[in-house]
Protein backbone atom coordinates (compact mmCIF):
# COMPACT_ATOMS: atom_id res chain seq x y z
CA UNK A 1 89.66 99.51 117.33
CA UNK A 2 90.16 96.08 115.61
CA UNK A 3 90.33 96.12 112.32
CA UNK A 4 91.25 92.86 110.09
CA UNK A 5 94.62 93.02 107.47
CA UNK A 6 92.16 93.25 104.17
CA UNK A 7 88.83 93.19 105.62
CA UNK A 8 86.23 90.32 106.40
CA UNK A 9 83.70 89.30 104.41
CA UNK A 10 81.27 90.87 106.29
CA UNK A 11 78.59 92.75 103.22
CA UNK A 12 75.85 91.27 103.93
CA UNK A 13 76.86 88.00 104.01
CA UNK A 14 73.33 85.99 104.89
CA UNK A 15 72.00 88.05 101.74
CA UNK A 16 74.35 87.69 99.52
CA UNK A 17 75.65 85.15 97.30
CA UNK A 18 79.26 83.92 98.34
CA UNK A 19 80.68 85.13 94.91
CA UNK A 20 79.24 88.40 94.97
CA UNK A 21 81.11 88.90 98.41
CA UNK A 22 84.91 87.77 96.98
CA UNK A 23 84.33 90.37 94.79
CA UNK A 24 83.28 93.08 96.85
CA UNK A 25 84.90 92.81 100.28
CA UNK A 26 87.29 89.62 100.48
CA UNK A 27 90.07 89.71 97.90
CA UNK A 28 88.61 89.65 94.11
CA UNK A 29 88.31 86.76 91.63
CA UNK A 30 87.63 89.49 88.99
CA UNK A 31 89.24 89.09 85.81
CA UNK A 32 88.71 92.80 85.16
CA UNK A 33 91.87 95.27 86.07
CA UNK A 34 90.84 98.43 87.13
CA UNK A 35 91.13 101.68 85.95
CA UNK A 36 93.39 104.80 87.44
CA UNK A 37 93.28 104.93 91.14
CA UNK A 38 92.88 108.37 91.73
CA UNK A 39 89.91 110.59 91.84
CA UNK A 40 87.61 110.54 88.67
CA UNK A 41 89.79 111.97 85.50
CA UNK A 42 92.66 112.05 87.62
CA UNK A 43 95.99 110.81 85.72
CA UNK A 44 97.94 107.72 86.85
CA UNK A 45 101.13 109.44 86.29
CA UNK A 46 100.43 112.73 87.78
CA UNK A 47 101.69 111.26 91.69
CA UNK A 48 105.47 110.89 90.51
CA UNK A 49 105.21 114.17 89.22
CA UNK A 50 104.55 116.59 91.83
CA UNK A 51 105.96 114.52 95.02
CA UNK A 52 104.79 111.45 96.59
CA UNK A 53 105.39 107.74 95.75
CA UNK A 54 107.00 107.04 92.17
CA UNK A 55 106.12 105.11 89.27
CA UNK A 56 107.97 102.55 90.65
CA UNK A 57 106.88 102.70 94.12
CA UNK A 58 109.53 104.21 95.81
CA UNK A 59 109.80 107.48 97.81
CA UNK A 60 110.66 110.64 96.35
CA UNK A 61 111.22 113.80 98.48
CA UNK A 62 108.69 114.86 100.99
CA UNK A 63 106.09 117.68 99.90
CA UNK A 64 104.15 120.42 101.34
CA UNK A 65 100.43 121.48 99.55
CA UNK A 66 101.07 124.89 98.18
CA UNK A 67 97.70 124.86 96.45
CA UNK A 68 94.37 123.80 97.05
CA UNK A 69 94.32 121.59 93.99
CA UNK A 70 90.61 119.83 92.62
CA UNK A 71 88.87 116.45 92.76
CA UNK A 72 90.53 115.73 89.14
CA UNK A 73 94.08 116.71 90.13
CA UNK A 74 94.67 115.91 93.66
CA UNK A 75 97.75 117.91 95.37
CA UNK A 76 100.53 115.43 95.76
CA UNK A 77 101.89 114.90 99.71
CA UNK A 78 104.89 113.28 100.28
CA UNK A 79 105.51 112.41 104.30
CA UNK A 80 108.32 113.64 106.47
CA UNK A 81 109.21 111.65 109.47
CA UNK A 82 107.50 112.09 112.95
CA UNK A 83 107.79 109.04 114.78
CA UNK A 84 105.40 108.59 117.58
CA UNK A 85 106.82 108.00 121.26
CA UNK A 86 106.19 104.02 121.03
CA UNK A 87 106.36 101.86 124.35
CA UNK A 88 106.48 97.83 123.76
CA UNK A 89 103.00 95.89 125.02
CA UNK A 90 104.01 93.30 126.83
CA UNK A 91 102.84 89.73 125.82
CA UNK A 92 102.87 87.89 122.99
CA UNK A 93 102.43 89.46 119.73
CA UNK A 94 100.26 86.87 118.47
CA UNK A 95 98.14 87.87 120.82
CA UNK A 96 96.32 91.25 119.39
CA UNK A 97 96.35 94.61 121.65
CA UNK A 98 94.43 97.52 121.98
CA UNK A 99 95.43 99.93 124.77
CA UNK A 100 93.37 103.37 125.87
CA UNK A 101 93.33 104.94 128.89
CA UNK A 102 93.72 102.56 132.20
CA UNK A 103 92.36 99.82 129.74
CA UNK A 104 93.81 97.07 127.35
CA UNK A 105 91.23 95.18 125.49
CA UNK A 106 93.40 91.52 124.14
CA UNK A 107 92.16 89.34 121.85
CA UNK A 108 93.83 85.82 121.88
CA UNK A 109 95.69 83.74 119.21
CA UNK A 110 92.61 81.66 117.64
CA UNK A 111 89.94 84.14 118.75
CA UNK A 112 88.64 82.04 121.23
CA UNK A 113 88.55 85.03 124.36
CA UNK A 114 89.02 88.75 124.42
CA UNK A 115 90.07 90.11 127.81
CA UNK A 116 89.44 93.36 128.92
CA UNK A 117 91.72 94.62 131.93
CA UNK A 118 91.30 97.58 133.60
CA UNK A 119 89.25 98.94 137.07
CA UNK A 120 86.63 96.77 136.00
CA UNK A 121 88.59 93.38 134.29
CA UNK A 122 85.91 91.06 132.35
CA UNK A 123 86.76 88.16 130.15
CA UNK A 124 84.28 87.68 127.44
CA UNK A 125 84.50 83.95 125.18
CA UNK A 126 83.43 83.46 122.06
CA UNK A 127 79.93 81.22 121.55
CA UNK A 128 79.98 77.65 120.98
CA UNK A 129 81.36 76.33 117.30
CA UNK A 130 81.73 80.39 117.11
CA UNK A 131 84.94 83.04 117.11
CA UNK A 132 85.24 86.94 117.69
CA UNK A 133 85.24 88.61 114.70
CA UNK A 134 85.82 92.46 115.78
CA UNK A 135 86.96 93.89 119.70
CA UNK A 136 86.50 97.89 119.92
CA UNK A 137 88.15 99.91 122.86
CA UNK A 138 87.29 103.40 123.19
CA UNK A 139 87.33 105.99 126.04
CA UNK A 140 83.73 104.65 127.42
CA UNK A 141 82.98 101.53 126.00
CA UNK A 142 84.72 98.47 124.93
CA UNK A 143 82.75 95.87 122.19
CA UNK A 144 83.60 92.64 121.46
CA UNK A 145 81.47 90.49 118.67
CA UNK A 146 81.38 86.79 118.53
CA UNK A 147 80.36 85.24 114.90
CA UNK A 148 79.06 81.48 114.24
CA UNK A 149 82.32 80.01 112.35
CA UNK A 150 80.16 78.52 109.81
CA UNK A 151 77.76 81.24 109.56
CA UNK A 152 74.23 79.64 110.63
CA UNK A 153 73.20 81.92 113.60
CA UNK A 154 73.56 85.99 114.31
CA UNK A 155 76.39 87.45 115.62
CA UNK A 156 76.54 87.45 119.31
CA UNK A 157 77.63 91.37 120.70
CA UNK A 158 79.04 92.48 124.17
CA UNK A 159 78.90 96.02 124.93
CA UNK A 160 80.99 97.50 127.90
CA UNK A 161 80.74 100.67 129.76
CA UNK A 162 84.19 101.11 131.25
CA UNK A 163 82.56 103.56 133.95
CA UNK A 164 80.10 101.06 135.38
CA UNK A 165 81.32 97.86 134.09
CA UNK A 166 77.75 96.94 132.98
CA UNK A 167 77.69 94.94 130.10
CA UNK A 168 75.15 94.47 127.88
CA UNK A 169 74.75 91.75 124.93
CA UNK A 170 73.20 92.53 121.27
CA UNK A 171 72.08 89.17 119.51
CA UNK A 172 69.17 87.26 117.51
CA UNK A 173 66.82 88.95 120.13
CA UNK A 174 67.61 92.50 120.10
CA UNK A 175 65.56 95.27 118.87
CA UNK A 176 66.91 95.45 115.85
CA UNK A 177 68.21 91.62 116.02
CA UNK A 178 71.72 91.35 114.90
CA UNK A 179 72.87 89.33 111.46
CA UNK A 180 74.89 86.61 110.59
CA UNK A 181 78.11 88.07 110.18
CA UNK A 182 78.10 92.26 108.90
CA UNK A 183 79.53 95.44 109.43
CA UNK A 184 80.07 96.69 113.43
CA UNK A 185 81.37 99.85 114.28
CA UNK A 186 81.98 101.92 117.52
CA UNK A 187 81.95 105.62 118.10
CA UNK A 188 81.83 108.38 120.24
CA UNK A 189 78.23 108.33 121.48
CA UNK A 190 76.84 105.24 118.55
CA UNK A 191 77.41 102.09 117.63
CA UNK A 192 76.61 100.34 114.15
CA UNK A 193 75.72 96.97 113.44
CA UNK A 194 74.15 94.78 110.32
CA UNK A 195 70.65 93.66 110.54
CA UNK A 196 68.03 92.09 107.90
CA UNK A 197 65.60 94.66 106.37
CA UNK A 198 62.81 93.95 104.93
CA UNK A 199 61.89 92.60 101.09
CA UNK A 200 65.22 91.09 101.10
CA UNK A 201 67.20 93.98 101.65
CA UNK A 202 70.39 94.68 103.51
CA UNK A 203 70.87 96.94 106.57
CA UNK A 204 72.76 98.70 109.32
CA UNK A 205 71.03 100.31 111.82
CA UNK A 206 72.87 103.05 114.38
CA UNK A 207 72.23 102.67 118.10
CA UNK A 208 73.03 105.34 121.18
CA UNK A 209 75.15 104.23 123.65
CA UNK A 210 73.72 105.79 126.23
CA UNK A 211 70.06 104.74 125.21
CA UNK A 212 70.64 101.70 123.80
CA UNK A 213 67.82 102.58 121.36
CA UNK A 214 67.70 102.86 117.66
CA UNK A 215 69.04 106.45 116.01
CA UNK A 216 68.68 105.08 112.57
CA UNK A 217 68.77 102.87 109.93
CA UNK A 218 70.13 102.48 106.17
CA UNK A 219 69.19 99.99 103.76
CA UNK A 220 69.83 98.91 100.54
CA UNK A 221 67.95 97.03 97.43
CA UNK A 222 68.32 93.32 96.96
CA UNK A 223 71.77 92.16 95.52
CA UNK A 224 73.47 94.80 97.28
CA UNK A 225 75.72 94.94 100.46
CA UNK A 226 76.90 97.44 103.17
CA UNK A 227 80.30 97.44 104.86
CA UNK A 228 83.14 99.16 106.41
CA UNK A 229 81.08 101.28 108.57
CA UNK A 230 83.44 103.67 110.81
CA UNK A 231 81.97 106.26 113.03
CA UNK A 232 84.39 109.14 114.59
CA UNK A 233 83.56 112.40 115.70
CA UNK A 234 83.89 113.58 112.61
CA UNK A 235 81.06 111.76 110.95
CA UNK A 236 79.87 108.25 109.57
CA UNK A 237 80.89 106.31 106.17
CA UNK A 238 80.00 103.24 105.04
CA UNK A 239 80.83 101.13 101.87
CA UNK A 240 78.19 99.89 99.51
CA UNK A 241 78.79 97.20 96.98
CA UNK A 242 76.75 95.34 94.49
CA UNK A 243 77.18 92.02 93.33
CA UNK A 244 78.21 92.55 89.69
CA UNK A 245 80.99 90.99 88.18
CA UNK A 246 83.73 92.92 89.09
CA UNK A 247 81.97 94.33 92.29
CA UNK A 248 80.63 98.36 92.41
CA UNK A 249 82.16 99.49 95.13
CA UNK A 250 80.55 102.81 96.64
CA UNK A 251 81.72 104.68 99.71
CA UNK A 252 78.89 107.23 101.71
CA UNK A 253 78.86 109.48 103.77
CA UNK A 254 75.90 110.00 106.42
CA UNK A 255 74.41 113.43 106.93
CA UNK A 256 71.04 113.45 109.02
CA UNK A 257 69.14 110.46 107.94
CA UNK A 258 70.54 110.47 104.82
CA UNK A 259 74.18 108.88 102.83
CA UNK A 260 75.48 110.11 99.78
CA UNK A 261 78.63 109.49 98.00
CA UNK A 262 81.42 110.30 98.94
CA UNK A 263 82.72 113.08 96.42
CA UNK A 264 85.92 113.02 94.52
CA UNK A 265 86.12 109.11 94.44
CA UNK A 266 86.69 107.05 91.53
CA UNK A 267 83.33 105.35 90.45
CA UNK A 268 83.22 101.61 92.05
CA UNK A 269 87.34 101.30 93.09
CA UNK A 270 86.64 103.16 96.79
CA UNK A 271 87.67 100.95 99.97
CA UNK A 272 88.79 102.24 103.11
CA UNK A 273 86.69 105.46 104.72
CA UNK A 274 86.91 107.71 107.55
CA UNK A 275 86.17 111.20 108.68
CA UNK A 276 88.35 113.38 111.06
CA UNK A 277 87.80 116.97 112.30
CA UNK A 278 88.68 118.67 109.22
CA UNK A 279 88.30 116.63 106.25
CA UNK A 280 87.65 112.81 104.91
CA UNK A 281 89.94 110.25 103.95
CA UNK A 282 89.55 107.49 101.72
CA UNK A 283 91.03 104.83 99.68
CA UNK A 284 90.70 103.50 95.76
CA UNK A 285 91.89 100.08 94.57
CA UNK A 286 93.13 100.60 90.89
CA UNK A 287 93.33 96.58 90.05
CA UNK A 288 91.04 94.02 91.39
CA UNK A 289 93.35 91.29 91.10
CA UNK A 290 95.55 93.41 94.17
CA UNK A 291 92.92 94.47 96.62
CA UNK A 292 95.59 94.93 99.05
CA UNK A 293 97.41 97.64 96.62
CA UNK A 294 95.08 101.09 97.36
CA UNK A 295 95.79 104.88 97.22
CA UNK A 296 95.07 107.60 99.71
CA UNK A 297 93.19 110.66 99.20
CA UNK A 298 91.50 113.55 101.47
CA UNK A 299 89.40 116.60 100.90
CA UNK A 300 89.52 118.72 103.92
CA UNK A 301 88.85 122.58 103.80
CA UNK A 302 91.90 123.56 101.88
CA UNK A 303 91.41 121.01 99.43
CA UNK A 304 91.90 117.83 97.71
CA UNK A 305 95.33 115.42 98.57
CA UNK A 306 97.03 112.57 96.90
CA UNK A 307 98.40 111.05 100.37
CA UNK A 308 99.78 108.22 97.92
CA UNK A 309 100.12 104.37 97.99
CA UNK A 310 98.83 102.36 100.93
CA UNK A 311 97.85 99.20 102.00
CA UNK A 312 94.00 98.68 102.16
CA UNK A 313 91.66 97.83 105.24
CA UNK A 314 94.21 99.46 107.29
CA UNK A 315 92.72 103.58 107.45
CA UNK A 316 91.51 104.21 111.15
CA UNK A 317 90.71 107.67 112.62
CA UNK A 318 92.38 108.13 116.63
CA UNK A 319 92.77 111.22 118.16
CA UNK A 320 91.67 113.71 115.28
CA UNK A 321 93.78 111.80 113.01
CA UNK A 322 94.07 109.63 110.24
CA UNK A 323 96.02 106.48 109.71
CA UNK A 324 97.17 103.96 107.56
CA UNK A 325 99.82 101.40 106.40
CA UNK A 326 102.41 101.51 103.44
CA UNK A 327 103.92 97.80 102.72
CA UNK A 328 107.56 97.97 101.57
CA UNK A 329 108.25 98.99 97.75
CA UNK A 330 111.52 97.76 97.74
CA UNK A 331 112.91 95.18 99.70
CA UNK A 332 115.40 97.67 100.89
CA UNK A 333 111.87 99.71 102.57
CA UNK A 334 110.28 98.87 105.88
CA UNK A 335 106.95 98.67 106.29
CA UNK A 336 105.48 102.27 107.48
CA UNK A 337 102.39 103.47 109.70
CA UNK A 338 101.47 106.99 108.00
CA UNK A 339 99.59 109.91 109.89
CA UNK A 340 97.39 112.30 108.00
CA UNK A 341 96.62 115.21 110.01
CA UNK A 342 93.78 117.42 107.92
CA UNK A 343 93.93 120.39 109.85
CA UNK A 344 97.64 121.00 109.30
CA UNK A 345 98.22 119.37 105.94
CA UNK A 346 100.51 117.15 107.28
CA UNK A 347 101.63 114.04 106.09
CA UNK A 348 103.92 112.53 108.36
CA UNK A 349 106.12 108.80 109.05
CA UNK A 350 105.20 107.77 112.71
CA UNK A 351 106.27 104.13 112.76
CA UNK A 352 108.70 102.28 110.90
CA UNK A 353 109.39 98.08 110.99
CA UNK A 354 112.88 96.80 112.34
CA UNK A 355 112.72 94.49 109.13
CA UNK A 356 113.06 95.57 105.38
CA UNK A 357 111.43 94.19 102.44
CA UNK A 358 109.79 91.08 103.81
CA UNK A 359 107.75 93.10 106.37
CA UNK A 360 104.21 93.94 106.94
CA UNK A 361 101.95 95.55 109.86
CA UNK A 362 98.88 95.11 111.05
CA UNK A 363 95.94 97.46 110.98
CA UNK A 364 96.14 100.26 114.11
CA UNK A 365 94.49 99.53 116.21
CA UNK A 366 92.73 103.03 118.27
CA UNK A 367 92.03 102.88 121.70
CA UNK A 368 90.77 106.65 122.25
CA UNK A 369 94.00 107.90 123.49
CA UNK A 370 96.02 105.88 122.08
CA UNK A 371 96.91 103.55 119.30
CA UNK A 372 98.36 99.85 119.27
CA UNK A 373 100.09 98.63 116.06
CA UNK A 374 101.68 95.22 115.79
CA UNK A 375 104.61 94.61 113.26
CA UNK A 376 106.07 91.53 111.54
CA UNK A 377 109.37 91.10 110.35
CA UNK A 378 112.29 88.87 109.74
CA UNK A 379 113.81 91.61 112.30
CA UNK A 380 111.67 90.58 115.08
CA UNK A 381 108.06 90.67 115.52
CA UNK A 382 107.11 93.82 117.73
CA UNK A 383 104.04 94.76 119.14
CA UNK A 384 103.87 99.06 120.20
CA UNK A 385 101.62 101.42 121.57
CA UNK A 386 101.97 105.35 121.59
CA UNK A 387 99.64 108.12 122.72
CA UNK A 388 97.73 110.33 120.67
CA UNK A 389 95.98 112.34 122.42
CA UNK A 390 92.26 112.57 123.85
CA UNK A 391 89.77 110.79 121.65
């Protein structure tokens, strides 16, 4: 799955006004720091306590949950090391990978084509004047969006099944229509995409795969926004944001027809979402002015974790698994690629950059069976791939 470093503007944009998305998806030009990053009443100094990331960002000795803890006082989970067994992806690594299966789904430098090799190889170009925003690989279907660079006409959707090779486009005359720019997600058996409601109002609507017919729809009031939509096996989330000044940020979970909040999250800081088989996991950005600075957290079965610092717009679920990036603290730290598993309580290293300090990585990308991360470094740029497991 493709996922951008810090997110796209992508709430609702033909709704919205243009400040009311910096603030809630795109960076922030809030003035306003935030509050503590953890879960409602939770302590900012309670992580360097009990294992986990320091005060000062650095790592402190690896933990295992010996208690349940609460939505107020998180159990802290500091990661041993499990590295993944990576294999290099040939190419350039400007050029962004996603491998599953007998497929690899690349997206070129500029955005201009995505090519999708496998037993049935298509190359699919972005519109006129437009560029593709988001390319999904999974273990049926790959989907690859165009969007209008300057934001005039609806995104422009192909949707692959790797069985057949029948493809089959989502635009301005689908049923649902598609929007200009907005949240798209793939899963298991659904896809999600943006679409205009009525009164004004803000959507996404869910489609089978199989059916290619509408399984539901959320909406919002005027002035609000939807995105981050990621659909796994183990559920559906979304984030909602309004277009106060700074931005409300609310992240949902769907159950039937219905989303709630998410519980446990601190009021209007939540990010990144996902659910796994066994539990949720979610991010919080503490300051506005440092969108990319965020904090982990899961509730599973067991209980509530403090998974620790992060970087945002990075969390993806692959292979009953969660995900995410930690930038360097120090410039004596790589950058790291962090795997939560919820049904073991495990917090564990699986990828580490060549370079220290002045080194980042990209979001992971999931490819059903397998994921794809690309890393940057004064080192030398690499771009990996490792199996996970069945999707």
């Amino acid at each position: 799955m493709h996922v951008r470093r810090l997110g796209r503007c992508t709430g609702g944009a033909a709704l919205l006004t243009a400040a009311a998305l910096t603030l809630a998806g795109c960076g922030s030009g809030s003035s306003a720091a935030g509050s503590a990053s953890g879960p409602a009443g939770s302590p900012p100094s309670s992580s360097s306590s009990a294992g986990g990331p320091g005060s000062d960002g650095s790592s402190v000795p690896p933990t295992t949950p010996t208690s349940t803890g609460s939505s107020d006082h998180p159990v802290v989970v500091g990661p041993t090391s499990d590295p993944l067994a990576w294999r290099p992806v040939p190419g350039s690594t400007r050029d962004e990978v996603t491998v599953g299966g007998d497929w690899k789904l690349t997206l070129a430098s500029g955005g201009d084509t995505a090519r999708l090799d496998g037993p049935h190889p298509r190359t699919i170009a972005a519109g006129a004047h437009s560029s593709i925003s988001d390319a999904f690989l999974d273990g049926s279907h790959a989907l690859v969006v165009s969007e209008d660079d300057l934001a005039r006409t609806p995104d422009v959707a192909t949707l692959v099944d790797l069985a057949s090779g029948r493809a089959t486009t989502l635009d301005r005359t689908s049923n649902p229509p598609t929007s200009v720019g907005g949240t798209w997600a793939l899963g298991p058996t659904s896809l999600a995409h943006a679409t205009a409601g009525t009164s004004h109002r803000y959507c996404v609507v869910f489609l089978g795969l199989d059916s290619g017919s509408p399984e539901g729809r959320y909406c919002v009031p005027p002035r609000n926004g939807l995105s981050r939509a990621s659909i796994t096996d183990g559920g559906t989330t979304l984030m909602r944001f309004d277009d106060e000044h700074p931005s409300c940020r609310t992240l949902l979970t769907r159950s039937g027809a219905a989303f709630t909040p998410l519980p446990g999250v601190t009021p209007c800081k939540g990010w990144d979402s996902t659910s796994v088989p066994g539990g949720v996991v979610w991010s919080v950005v503490p300051k506005e002015r440092r969108v990319e600075a965020a904090r982990f957290y899961s509730h599973t079965s067991t209980g509530w974790f403090d998974l620790g610092r992060g970087t945002s717009g990075t969390l993806v679920a692959c292979g009953g698994a969660a995900y995410f990036v930690r930038d360097p603290a120090t410039r004596h730290d790589p950058a790291t690629l962090l795997r939560w598993d919820p049904a073991a309580g495990a917090l564990t290293t699986v990828f580490a950059s060549k370079g220290r300090g002045n080194a980042f990585l990209s979001p992971p990308r999931c490819g059903g069976d397998h994921l794809t991360v690309t890393a940057f470094s004064d080192a030398g740029d690499q771009q990996v791939t490792a199996a996970v497991g069945a999707p």
